[in-house]
PDB file of N, CA and C in Angstrom:
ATOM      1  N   UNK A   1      64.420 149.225 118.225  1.00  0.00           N
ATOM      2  CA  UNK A   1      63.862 148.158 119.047  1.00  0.00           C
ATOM      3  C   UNK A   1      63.554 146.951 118.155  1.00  0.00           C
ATOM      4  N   UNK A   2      64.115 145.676 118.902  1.00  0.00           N
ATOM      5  CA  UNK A   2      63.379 144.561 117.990  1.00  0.00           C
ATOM      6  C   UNK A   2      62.382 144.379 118.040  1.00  0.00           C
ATOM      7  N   UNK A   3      61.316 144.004 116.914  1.00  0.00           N
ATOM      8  CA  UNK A   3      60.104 143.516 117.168  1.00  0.00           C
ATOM      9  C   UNK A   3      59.933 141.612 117.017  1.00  0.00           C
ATOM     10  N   UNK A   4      60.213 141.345 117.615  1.00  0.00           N
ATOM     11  CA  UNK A   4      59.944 140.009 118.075  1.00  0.00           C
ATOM     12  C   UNK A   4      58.676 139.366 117.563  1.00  0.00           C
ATOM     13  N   UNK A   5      57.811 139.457 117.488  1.00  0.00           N
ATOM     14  CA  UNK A   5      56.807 139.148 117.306  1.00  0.00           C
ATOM     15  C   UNK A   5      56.351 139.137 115.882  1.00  0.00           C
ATOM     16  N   UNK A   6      56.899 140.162 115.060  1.00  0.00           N
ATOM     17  CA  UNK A   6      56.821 140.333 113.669  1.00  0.00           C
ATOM     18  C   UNK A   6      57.921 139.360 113.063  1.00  0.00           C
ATOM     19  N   UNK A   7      58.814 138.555 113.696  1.00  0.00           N
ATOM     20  CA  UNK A   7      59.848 137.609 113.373  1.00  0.00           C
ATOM     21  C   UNK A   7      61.068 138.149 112.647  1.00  0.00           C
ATOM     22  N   UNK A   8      61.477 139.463 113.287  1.00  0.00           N
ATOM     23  CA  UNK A   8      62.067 140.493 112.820  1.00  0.00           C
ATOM     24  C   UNK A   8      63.673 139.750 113.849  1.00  0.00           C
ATOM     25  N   UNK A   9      63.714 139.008 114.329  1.00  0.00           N
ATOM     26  CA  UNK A   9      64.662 139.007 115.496  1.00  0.00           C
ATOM     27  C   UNK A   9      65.559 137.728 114.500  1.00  0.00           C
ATOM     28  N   UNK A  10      67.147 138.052 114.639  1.00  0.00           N
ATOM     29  CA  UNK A  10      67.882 137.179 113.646  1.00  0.00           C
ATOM     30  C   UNK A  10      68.799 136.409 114.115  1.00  0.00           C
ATOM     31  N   UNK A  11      69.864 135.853 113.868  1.00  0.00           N
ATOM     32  CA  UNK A  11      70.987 134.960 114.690  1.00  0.00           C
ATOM     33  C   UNK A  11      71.918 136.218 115.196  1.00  0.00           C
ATOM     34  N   UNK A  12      71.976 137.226 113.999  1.00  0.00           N
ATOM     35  CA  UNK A  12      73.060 137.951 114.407  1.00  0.00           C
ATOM     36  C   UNK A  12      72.627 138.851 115.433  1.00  0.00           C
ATOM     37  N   UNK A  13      71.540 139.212 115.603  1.00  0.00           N
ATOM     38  CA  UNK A  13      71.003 140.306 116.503  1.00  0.00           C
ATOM     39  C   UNK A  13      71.006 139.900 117.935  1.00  0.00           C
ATOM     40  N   UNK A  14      70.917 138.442 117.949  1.00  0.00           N
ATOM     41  CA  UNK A  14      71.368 137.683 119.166  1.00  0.00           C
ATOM     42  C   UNK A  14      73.022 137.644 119.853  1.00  0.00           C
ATOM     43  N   UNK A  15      73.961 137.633 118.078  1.00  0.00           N
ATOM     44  CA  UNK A  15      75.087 137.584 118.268  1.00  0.00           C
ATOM     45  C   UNK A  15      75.428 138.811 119.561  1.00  0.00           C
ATOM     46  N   UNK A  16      74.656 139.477 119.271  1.00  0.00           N
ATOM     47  CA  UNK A  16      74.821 141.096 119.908  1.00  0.00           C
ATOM     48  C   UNK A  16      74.650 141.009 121.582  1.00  0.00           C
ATOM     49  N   UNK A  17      74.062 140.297 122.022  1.00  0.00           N
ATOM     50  CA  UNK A  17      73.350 140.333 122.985  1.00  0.00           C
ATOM     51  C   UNK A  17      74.138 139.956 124.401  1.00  0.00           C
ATOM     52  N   UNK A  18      74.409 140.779 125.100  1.00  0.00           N
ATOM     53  CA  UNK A  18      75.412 140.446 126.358  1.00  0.00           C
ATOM     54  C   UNK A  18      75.215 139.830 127.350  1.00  0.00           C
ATOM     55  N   UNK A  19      75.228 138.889 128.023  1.00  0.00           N
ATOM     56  CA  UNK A  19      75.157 138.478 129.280  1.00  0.00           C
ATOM     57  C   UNK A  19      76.155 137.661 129.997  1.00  0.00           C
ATOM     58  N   UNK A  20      76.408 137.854 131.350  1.00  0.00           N
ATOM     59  CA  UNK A  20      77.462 137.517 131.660  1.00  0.00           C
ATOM     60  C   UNK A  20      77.387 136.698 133.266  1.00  0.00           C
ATOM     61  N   UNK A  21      77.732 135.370 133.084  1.00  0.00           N
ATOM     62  CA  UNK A  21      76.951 134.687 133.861  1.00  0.00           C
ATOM     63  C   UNK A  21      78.497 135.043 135.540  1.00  0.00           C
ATOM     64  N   UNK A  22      78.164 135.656 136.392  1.00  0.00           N
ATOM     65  CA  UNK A  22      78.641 136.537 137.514  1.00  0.00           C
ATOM     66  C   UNK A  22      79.583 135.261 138.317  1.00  0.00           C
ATOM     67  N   UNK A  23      78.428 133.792 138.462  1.00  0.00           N
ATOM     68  CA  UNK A  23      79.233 133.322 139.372  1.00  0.00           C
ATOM     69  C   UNK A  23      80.155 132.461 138.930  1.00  0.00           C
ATOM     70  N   UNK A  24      80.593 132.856 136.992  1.00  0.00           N
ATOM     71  CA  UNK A  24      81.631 131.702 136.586  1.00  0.00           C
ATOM     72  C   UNK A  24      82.959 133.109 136.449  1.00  0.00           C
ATOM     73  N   UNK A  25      82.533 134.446 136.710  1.00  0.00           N
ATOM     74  CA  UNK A  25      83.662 135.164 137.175  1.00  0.00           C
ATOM     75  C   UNK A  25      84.204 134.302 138.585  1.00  0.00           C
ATOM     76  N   UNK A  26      83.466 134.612 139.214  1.00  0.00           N
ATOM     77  CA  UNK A  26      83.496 133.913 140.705  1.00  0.00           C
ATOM     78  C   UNK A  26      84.443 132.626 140.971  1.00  0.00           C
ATOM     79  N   UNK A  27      84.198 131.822 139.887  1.00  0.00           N
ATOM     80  CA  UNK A  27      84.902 130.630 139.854  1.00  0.00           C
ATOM     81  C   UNK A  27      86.436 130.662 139.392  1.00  0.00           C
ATOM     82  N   UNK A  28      86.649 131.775 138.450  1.00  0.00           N
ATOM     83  CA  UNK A  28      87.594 132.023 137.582  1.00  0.00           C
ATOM     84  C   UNK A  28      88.943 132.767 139.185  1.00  0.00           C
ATOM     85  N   UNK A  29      88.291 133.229 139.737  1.00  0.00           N
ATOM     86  CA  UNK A  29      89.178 133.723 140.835  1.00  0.00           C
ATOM     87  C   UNK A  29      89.485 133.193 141.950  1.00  0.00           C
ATOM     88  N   UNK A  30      88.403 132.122 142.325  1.00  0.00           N
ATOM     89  CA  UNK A  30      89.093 131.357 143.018  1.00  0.00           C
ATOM     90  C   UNK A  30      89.518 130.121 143.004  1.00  0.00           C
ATOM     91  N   UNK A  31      89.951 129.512 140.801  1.00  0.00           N
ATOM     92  CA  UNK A  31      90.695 128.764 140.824  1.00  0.00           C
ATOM     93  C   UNK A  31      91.858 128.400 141.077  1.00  0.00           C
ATOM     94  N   UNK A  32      92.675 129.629 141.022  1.00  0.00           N
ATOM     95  CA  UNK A  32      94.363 129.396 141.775  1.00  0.00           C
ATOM     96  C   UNK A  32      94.671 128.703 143.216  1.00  0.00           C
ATOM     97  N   UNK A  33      93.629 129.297 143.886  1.00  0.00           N
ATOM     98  CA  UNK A  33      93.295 129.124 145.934  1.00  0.00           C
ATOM     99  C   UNK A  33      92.946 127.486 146.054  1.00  0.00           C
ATOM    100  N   UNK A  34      91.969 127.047 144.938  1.00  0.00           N
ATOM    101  CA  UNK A  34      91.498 125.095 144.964  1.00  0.00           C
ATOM    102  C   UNK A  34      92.936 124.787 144.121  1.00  0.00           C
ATOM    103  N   UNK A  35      92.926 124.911 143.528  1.00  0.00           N
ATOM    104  CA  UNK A  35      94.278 124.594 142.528  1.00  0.00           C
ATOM    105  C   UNK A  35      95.450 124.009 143.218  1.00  0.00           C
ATOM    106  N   UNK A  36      95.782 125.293 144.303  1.00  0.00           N
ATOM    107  CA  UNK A  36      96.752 125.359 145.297  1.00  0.00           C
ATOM    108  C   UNK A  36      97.170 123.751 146.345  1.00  0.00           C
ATOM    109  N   UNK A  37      95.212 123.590 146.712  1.00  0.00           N
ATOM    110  CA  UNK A  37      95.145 121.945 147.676  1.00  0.00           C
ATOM    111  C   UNK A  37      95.190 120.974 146.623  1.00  0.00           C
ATOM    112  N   UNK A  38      95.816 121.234 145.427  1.00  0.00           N
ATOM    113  CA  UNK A  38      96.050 119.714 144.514  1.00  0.00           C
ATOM    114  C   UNK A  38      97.037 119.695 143.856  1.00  0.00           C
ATOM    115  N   UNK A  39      98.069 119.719 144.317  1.00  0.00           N
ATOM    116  CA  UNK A  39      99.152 120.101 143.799  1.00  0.00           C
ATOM    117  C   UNK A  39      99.872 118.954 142.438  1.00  0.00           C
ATOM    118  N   UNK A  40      99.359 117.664 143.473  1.00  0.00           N
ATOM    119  CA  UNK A  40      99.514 116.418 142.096  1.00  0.00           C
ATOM    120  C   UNK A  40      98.307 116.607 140.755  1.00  0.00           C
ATOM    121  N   UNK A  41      97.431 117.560 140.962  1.00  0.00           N
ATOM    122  CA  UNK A  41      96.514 117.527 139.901  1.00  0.00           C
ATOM    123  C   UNK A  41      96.883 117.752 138.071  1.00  0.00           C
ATOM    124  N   UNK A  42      96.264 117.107 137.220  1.00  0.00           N
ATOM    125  CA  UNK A  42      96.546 117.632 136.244  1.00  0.00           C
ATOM    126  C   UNK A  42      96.296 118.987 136.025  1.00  0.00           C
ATOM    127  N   UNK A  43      97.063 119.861 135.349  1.00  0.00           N
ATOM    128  CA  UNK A  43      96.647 121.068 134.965  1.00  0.00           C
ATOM    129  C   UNK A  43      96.495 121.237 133.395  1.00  0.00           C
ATOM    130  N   UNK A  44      96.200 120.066 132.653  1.00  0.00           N
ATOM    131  CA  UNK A  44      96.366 120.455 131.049  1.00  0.00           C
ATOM    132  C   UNK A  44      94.849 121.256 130.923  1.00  0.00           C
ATOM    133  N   UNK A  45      95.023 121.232 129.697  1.00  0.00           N
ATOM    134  CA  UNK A  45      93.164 122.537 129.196  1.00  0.00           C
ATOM    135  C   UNK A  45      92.291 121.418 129.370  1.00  0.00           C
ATOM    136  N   UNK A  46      92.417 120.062 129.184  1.00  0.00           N
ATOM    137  CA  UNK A  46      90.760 119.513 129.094  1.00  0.00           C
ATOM    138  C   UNK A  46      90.944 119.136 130.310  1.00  0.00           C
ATOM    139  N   UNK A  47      91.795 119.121 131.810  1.00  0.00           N
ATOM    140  CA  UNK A  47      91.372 118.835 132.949  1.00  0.00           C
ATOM    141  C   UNK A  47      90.968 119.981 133.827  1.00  0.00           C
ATOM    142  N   UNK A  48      91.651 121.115 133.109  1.00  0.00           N
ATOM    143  CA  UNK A  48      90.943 122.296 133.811  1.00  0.00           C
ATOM    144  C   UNK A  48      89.682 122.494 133.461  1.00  0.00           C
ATOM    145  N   UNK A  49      89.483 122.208 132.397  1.00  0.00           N
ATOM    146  CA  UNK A  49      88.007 122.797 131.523  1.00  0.00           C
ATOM    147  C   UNK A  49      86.659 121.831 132.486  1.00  0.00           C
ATOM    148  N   UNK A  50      87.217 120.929 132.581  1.00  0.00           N
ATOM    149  CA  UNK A  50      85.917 119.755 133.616  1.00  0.00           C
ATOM    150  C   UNK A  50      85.873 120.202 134.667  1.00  0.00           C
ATOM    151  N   UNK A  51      87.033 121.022 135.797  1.00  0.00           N
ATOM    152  CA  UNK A  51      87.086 120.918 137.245  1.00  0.00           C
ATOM    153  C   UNK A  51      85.955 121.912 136.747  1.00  0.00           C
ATOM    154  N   UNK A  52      86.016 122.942 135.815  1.00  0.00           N
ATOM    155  CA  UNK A  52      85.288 124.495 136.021  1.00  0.00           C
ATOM    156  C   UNK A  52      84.084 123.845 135.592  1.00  0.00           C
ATOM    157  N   UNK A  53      83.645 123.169 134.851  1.00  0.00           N
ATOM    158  CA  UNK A  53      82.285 122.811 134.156  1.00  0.00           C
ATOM    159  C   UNK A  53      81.781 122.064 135.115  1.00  0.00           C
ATOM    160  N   UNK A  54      82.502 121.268 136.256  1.00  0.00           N
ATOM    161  CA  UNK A  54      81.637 120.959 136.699  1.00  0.00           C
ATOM    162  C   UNK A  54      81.300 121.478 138.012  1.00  0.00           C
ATOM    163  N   UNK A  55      81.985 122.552 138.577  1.00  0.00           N
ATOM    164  CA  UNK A  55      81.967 123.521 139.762  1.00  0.00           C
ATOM    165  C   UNK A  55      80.560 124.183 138.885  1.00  0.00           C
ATOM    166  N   UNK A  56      80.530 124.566 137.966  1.00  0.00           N
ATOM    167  CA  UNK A  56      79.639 125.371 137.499  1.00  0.00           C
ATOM    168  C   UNK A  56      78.289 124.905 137.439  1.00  0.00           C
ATOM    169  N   UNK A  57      78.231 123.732 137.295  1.00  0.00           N
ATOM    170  CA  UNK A  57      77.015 122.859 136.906  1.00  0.00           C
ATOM    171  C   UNK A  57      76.552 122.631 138.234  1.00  0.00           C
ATOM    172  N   UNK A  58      77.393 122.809 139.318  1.00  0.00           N
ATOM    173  CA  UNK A  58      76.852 122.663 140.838  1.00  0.00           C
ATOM    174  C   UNK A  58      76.391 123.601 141.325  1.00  0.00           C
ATOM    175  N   UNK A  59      76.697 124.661 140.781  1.00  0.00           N
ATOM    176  CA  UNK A  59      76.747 126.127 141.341  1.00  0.00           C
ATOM    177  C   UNK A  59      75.185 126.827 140.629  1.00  0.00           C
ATOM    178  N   UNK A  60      74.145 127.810 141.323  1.00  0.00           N
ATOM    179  CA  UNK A  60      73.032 128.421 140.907  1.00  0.00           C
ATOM    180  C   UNK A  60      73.758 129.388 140.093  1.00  0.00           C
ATOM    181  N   UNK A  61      73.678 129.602 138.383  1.00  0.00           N
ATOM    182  CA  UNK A  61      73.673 130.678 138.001  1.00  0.00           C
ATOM    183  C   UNK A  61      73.376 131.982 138.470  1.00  0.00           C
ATOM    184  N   UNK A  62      74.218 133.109 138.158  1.00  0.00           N
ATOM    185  CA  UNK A  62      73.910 134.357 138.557  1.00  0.00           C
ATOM    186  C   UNK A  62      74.127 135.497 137.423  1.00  0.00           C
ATOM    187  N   UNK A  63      72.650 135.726 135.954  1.00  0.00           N
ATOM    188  CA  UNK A  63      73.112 136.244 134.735  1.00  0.00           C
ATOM    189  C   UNK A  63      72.654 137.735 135.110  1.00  0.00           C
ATOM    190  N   UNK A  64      73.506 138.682 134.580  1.00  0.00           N
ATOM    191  CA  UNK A  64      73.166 140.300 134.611  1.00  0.00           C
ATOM    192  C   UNK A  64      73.306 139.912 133.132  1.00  0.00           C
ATOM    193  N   UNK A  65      72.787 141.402 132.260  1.00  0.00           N
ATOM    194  CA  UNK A  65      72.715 142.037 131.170  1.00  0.00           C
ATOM    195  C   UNK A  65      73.393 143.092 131.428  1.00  0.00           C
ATOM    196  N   UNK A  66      74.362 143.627 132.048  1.00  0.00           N
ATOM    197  CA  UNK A  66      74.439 144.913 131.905  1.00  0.00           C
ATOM    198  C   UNK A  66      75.624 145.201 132.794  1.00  0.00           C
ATOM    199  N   UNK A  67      76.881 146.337 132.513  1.00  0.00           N
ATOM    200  CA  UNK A  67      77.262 146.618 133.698  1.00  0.00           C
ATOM    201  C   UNK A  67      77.438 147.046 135.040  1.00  0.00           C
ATOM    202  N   UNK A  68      76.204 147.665 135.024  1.00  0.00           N
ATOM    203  CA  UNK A  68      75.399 147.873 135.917  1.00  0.00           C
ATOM    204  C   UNK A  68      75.074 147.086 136.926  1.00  0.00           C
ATOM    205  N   UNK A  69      74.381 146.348 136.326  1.00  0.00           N
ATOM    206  CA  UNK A  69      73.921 144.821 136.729  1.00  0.00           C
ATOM    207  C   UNK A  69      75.224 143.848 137.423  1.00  0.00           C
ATOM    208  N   UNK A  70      75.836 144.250 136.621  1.00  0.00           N
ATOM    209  CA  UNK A  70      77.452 143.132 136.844  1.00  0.00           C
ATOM    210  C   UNK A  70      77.658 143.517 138.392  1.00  0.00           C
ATOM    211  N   UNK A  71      77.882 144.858 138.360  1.00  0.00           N
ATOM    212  CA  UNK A  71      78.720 145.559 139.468  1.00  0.00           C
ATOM    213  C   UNK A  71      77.612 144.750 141.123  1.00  0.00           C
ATOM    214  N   UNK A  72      76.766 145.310 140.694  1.00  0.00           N
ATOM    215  CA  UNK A  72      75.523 145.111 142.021  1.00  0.00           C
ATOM    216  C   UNK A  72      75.421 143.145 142.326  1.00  0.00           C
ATOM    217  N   UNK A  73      76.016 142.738 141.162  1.00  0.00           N
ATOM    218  CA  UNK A  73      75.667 141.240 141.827  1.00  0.00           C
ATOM    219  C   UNK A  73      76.780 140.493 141.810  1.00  0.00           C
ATOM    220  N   UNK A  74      78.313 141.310 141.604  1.00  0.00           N
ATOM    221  CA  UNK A  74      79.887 141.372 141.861  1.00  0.00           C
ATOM    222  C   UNK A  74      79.865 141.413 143.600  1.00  0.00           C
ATOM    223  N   UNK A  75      78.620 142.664 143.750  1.00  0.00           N
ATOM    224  CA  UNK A  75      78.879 142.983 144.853  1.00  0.00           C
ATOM    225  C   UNK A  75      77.816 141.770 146.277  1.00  0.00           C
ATOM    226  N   UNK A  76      76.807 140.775 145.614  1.00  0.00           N
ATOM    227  CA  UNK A  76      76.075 139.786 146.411  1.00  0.00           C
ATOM    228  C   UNK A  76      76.863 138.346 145.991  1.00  0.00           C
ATOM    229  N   UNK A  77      77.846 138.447 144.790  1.00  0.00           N
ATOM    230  CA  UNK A  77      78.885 137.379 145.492  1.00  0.00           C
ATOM    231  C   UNK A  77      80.292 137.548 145.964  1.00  0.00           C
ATOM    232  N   UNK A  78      80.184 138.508 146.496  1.00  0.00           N
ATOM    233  CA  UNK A  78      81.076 138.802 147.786  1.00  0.00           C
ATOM    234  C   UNK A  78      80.773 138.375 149.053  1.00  0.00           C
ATOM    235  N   UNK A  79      79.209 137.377 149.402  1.00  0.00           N
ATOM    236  CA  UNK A  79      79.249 137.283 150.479  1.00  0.00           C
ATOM    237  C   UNK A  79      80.218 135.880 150.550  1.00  0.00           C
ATOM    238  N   UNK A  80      79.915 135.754 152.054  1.00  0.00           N
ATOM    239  CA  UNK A  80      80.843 134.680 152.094  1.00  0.00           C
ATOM    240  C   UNK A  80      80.238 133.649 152.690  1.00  0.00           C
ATOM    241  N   UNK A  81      79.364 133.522 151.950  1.00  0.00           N
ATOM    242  CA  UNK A  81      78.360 132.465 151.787  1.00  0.00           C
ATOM    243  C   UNK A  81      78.723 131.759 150.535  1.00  0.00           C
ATOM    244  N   UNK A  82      78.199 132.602 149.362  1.00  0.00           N
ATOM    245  CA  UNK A  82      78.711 132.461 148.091  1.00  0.00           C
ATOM    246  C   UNK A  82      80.014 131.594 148.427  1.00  0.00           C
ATOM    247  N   UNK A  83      80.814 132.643 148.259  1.00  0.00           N
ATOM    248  CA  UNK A  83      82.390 131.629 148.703  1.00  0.00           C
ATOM    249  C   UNK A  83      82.290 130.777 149.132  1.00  0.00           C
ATOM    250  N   UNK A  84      81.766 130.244 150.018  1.00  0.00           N
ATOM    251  CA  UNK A  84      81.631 128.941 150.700  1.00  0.00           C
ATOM    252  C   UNK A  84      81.673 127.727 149.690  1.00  0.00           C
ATOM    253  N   UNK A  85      80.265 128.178 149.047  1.00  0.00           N
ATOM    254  CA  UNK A  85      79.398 127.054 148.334  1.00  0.00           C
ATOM    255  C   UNK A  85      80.423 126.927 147.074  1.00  0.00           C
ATOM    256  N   UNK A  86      81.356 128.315 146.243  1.00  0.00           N
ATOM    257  CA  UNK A  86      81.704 127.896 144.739  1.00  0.00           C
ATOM    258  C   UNK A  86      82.889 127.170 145.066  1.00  0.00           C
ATOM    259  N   UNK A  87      83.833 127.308 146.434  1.00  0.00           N
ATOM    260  CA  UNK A  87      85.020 126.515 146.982  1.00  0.00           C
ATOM    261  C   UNK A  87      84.603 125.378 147.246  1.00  0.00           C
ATOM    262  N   UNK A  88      83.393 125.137 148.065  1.00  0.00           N
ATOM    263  CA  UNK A  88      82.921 123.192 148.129  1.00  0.00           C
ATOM    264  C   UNK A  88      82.243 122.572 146.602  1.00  0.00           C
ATOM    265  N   UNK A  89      82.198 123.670 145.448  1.00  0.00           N
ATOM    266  CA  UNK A  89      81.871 122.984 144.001  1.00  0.00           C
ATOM    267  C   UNK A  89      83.390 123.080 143.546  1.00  0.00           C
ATOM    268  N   UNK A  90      83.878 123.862 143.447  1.00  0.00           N
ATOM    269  CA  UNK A  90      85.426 123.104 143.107  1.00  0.00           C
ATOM    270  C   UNK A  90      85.944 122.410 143.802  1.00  0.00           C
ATOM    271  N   UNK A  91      86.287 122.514 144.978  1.00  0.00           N
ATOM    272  CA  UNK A  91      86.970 121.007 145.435  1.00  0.00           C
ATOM    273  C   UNK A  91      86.849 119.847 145.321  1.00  0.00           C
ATOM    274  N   UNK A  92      84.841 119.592 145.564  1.00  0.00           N
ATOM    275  CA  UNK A  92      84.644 118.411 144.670  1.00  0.00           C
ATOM    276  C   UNK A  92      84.895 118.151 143.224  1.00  0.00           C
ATOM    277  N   UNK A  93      84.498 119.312 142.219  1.00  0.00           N
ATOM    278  CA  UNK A  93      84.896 118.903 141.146  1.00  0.00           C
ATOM    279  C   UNK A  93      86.895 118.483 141.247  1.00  0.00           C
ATOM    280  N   UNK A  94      87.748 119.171 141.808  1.00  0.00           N
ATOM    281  CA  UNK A  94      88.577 119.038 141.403  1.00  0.00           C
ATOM    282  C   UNK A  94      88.559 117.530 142.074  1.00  0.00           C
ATOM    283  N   UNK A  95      88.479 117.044 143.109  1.00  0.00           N
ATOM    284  CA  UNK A  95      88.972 116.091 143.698  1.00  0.00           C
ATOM    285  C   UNK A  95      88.456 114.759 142.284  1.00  0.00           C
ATOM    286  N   UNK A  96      86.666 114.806 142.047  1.00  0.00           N
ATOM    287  CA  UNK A  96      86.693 114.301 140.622  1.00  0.00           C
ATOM    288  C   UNK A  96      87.552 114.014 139.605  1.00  0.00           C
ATOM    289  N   UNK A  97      87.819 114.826 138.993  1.00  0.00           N
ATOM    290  CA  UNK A  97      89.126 115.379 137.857  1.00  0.00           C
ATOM    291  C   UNK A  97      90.038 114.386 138.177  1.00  0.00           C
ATOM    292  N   UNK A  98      90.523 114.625 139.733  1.00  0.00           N
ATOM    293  CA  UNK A  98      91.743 114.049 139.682  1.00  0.00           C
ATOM    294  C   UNK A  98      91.928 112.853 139.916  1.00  0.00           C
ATOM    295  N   UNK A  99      90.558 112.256 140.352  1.00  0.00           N
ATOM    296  CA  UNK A  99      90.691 110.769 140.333  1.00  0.00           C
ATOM    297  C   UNK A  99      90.333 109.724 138.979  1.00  0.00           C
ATOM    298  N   UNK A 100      89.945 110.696 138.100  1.00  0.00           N
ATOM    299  CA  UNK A 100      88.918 110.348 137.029  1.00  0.00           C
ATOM    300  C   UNK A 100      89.763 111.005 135.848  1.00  0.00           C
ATOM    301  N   UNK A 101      91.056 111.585 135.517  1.00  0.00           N
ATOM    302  CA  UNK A 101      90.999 112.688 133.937  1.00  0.00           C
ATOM    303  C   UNK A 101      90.709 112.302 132.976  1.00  0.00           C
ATOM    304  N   UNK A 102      90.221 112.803 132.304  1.00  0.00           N
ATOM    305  CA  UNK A 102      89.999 112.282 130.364  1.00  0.00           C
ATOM    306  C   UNK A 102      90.716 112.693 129.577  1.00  0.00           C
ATOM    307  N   UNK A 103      91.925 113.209 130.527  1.00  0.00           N
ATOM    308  CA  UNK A 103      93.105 113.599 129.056  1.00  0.00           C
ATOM    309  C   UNK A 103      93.453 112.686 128.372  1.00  0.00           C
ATOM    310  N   UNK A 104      94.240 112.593 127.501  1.00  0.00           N
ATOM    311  CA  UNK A 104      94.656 111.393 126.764  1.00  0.00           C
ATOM    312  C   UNK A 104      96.399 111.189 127.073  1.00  0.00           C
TER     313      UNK A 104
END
């Protein structure tokens, strides 16, 4: 166990430390489906990297520690509610992106 308090806790012990933020899985699967309504869009890495950063930045985090954890809140953004909201943060982001890119 770390003891925290004794200042026993290090960079690397952090390195260790898992968490896995659920609703940028979420995003990751239904980028092909937004992707799909932009067909003139750029697709290079720094215009994809903004549509997702900024779907994400719209979107309420959802962090588990654990797989456990993963599975049970895999399974509360399945509603389709969720869906709703991470498809109206990408579309806006993408529609952004594509009026705006910063590729070079």
């Amino acid at each position: 166990m770390v003891d925290i308090m004794a200042g026993k806790l290090t960079s690397d012990m952090l390195k260790d430390l898992t968490v896995t933020n659920v609703m940028e899985m979420v995003v990751d699967e239904q980028f092909p489906i937004v992707m799909q309504k932009f067909p003139g869009a750029c697709c290079c890495t720094q215009c994809l990297s903004d549509i997702k950063a900024l779907a994400l930045n719209n979107l309420k985090p959802h962090y588990v520690s654990s797989d456990r954890g993963n599975l049970f809140e895999r399974i509360n953004t399945s509603d389709m509610m969720v869906k709703v909201d991470v498809l109206r943060a990408m579309t806006e982001a993408a529609e952004k992106v594509t009026r705006n890119p910063r590729h070079e």
